[in-house]
N, C-alpha and C. Protein backbone atom coordinates (compact mmCIF):
# COMPACT_ATOMS: atom_id res chain seq x y z
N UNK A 1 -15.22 -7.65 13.84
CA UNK A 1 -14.91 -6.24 14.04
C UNK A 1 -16.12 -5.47 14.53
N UNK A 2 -17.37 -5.73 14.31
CA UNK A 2 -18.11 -5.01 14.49
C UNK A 2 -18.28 -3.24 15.58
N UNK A 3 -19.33 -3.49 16.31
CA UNK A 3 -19.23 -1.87 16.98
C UNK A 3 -18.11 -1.72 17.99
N UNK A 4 -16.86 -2.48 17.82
CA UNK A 4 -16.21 -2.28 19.15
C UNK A 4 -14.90 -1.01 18.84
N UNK A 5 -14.98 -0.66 17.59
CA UNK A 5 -14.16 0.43 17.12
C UNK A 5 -12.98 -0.29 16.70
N UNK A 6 -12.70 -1.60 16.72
CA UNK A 6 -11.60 -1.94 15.75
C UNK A 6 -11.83 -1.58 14.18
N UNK A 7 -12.90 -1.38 13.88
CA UNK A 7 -12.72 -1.05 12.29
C UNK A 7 -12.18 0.43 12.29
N UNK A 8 -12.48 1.12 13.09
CA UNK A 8 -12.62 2.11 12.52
C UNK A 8 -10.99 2.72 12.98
N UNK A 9 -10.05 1.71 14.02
CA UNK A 9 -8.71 1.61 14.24
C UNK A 9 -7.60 1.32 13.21
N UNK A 10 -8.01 -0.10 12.82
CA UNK A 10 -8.07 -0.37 11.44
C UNK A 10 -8.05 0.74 10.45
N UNK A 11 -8.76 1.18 10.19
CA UNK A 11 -8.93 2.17 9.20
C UNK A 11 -8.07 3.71 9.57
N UNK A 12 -7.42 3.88 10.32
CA UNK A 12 -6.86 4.59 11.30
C UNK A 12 -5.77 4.51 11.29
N UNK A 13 -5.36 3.90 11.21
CA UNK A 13 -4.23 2.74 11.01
C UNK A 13 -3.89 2.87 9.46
N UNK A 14 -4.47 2.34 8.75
CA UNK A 14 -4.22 2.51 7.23
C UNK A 14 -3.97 3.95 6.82
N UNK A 15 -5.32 4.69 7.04
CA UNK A 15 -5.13 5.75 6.24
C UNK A 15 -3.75 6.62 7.19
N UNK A 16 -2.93 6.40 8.33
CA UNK A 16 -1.75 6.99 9.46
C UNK A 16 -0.53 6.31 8.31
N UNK A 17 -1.03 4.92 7.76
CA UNK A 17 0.40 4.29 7.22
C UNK A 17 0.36 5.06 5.84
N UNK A 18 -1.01 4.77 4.74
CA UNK A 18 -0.69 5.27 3.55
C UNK A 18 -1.51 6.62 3.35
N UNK A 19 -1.00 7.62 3.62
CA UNK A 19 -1.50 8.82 4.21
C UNK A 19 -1.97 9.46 3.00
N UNK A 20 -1.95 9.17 1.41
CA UNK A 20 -1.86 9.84 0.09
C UNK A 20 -2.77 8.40 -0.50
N UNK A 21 -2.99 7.46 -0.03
CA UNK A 21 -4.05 6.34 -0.50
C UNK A 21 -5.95 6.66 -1.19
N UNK A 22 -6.33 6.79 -2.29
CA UNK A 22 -7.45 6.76 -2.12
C UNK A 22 -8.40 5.42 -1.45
N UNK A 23 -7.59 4.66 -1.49
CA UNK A 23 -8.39 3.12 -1.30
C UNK A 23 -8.01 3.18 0.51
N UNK A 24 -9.02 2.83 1.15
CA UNK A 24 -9.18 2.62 2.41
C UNK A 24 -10.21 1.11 2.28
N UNK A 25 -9.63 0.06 2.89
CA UNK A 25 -10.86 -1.22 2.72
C UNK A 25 -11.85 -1.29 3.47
N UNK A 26 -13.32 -1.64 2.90
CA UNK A 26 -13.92 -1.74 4.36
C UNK A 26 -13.89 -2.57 4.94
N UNK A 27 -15.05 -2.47 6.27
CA UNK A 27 -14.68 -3.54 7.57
C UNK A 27 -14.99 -5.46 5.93
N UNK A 28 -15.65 -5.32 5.63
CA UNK A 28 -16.29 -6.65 4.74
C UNK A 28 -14.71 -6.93 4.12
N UNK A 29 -14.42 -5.83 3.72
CA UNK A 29 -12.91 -6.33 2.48
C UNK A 29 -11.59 -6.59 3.68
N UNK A 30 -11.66 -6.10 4.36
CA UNK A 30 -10.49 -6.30 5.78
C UNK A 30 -11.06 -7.69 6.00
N UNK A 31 -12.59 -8.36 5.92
CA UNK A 31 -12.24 -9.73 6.93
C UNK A 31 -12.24 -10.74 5.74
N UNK A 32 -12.44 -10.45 4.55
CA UNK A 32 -12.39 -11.10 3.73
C UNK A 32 -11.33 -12.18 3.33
N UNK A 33 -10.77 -13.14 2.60
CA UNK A 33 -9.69 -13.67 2.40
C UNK A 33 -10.01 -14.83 0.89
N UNK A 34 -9.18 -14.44 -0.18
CA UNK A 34 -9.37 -15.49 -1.19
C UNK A 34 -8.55 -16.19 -1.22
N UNK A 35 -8.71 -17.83 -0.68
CA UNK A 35 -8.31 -18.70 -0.85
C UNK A 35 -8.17 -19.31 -1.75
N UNK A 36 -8.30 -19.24 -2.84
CA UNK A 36 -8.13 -19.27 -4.13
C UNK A 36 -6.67 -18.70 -4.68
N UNK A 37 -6.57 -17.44 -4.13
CA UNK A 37 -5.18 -16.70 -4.38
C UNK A 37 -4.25 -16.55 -3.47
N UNK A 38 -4.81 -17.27 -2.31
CA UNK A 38 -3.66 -17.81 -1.67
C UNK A 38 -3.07 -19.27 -1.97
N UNK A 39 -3.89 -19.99 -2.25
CA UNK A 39 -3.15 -21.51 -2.82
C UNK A 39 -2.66 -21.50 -4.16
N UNK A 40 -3.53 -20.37 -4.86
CA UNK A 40 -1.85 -19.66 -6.31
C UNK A 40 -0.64 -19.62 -5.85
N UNK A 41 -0.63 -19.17 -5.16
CA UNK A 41 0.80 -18.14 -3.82
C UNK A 41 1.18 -19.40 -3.69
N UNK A 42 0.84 -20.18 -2.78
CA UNK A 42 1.24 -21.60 -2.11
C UNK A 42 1.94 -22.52 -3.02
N UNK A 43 1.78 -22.56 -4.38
CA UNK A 43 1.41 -23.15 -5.26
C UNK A 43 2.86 -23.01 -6.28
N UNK A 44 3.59 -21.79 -5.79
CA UNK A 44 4.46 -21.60 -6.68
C UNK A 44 5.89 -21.77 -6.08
N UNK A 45 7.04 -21.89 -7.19
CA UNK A 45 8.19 -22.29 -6.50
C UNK A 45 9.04 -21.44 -5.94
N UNK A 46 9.67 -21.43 -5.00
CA UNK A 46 10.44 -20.44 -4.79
C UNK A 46 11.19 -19.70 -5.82
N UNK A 47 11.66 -19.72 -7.21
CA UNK A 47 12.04 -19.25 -8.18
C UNK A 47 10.84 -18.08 -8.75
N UNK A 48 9.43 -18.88 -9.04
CA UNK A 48 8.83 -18.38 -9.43
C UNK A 48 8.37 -17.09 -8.55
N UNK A 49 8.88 -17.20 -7.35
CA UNK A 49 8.27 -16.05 -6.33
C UNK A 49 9.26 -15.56 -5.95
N UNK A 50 10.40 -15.52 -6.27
CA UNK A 50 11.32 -14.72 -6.35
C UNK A 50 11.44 -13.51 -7.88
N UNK A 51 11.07 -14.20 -8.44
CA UNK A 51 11.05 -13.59 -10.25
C UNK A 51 9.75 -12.60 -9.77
N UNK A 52 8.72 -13.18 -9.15
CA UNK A 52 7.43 -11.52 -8.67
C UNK A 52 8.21 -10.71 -8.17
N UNK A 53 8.72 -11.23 -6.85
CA UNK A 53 9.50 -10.08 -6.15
C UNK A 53 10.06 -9.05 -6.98
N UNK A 54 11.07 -9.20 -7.62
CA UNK A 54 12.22 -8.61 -8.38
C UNK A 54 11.43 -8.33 -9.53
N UNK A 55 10.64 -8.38 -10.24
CA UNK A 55 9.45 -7.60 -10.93
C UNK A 55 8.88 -7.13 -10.58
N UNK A 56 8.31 -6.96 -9.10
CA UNK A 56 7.31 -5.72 -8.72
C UNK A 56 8.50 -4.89 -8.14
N UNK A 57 9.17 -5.17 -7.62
CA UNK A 57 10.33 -4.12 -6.93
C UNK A 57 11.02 -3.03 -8.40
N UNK A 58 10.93 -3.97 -9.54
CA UNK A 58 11.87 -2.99 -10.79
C UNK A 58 10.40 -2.16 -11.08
N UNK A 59 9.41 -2.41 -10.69
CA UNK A 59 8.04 -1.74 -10.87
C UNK A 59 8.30 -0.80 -10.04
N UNK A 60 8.34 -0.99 -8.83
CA UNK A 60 8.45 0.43 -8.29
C UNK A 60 9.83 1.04 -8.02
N UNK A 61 10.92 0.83 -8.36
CA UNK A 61 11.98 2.03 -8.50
C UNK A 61 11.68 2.28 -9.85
N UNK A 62 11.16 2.27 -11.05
CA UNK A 62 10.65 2.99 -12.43
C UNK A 62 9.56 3.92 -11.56
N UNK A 63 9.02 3.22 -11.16
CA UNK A 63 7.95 4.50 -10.56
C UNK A 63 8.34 5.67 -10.13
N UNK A 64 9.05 5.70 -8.87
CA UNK A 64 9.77 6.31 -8.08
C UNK A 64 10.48 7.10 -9.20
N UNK A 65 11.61 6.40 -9.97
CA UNK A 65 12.15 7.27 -10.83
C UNK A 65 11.47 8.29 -11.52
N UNK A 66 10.38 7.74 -12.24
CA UNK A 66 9.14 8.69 -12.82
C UNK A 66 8.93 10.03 -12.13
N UNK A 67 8.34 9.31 -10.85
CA UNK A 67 8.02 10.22 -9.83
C UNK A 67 9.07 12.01 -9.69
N UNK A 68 10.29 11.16 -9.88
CA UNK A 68 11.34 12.38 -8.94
C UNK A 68 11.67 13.23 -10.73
N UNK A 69 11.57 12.55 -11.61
CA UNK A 69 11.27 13.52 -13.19
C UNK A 69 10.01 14.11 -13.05
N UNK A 70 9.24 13.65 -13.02
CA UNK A 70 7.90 14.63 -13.48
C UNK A 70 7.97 15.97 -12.17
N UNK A 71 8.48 15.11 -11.04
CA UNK A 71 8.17 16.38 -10.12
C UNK A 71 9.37 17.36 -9.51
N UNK A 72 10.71 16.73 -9.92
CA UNK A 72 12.20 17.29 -10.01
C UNK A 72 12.46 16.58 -8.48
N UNK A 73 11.90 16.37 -7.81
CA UNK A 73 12.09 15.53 -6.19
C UNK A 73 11.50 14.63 -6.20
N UNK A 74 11.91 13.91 -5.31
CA UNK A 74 11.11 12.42 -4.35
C UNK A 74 10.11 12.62 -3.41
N UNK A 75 8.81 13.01 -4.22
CA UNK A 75 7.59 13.30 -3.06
C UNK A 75 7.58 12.60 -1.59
N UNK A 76 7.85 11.36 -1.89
CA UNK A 76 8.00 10.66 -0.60
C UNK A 76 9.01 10.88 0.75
N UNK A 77 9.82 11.77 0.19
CA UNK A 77 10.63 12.37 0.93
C UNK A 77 10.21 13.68 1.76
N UNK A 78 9.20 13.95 1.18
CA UNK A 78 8.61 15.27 2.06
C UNK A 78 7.74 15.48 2.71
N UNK A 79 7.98 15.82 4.14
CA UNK A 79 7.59 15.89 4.87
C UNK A 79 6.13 16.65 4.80
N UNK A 80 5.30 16.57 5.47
CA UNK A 80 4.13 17.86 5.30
C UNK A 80 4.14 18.25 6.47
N UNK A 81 3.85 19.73 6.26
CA UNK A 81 3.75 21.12 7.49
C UNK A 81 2.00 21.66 7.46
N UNK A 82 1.90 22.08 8.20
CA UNK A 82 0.57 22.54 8.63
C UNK A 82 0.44 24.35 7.55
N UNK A 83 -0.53 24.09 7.14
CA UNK A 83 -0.38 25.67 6.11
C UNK A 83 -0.38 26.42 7.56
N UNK A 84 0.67 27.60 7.20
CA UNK A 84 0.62 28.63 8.28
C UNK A 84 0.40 30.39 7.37
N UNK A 85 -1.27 29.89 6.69
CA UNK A 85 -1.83 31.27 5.86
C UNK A 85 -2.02 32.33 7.30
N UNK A 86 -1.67 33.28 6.71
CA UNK A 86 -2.40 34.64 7.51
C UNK A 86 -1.22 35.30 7.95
């Protein structure tokens, strides 16, 4: 990645997709890769990686649900406008 401005596209890119993210990776953590936790991954049966799926997914509709109680709406649903003070 170095000076050719893909990092900083990359990063451009992320913070355009998760626009409310504090975590942005840097260029070191973007080229990084643990192979270690990918041959976990590799490693498991299709059952067993189906049972993550459907546990992180009931993780986030509780979230979401959370979300639309504490705040009476689905933040994710709203759009943002440019403040128009004055």
């Amino acid at each position: 990645m170095g000076t050719d401005g893909a990092y900083y596209e990359a990063e451009a890119a992320m913070t355009k997709k998760y626009p409310y993210s504090w975590f942005v990776p840097t260029e070191k953590e973007l080229a990084e890769v643990d192979i270690e936790q990918l041959q976990d991954l590799l490693a498991l049966t299709l059952d067993e990686r189906l049972r993550r799926h459907e546990g992180a997914r009931q993780l986030v509709l509780k979230l979401k649900e959370a979300g639309r109680k504490h705040y009476g709406f689905d933040p994710a649903t709203v759009t943002q406008t440019a403040n128009r003070a004055g």
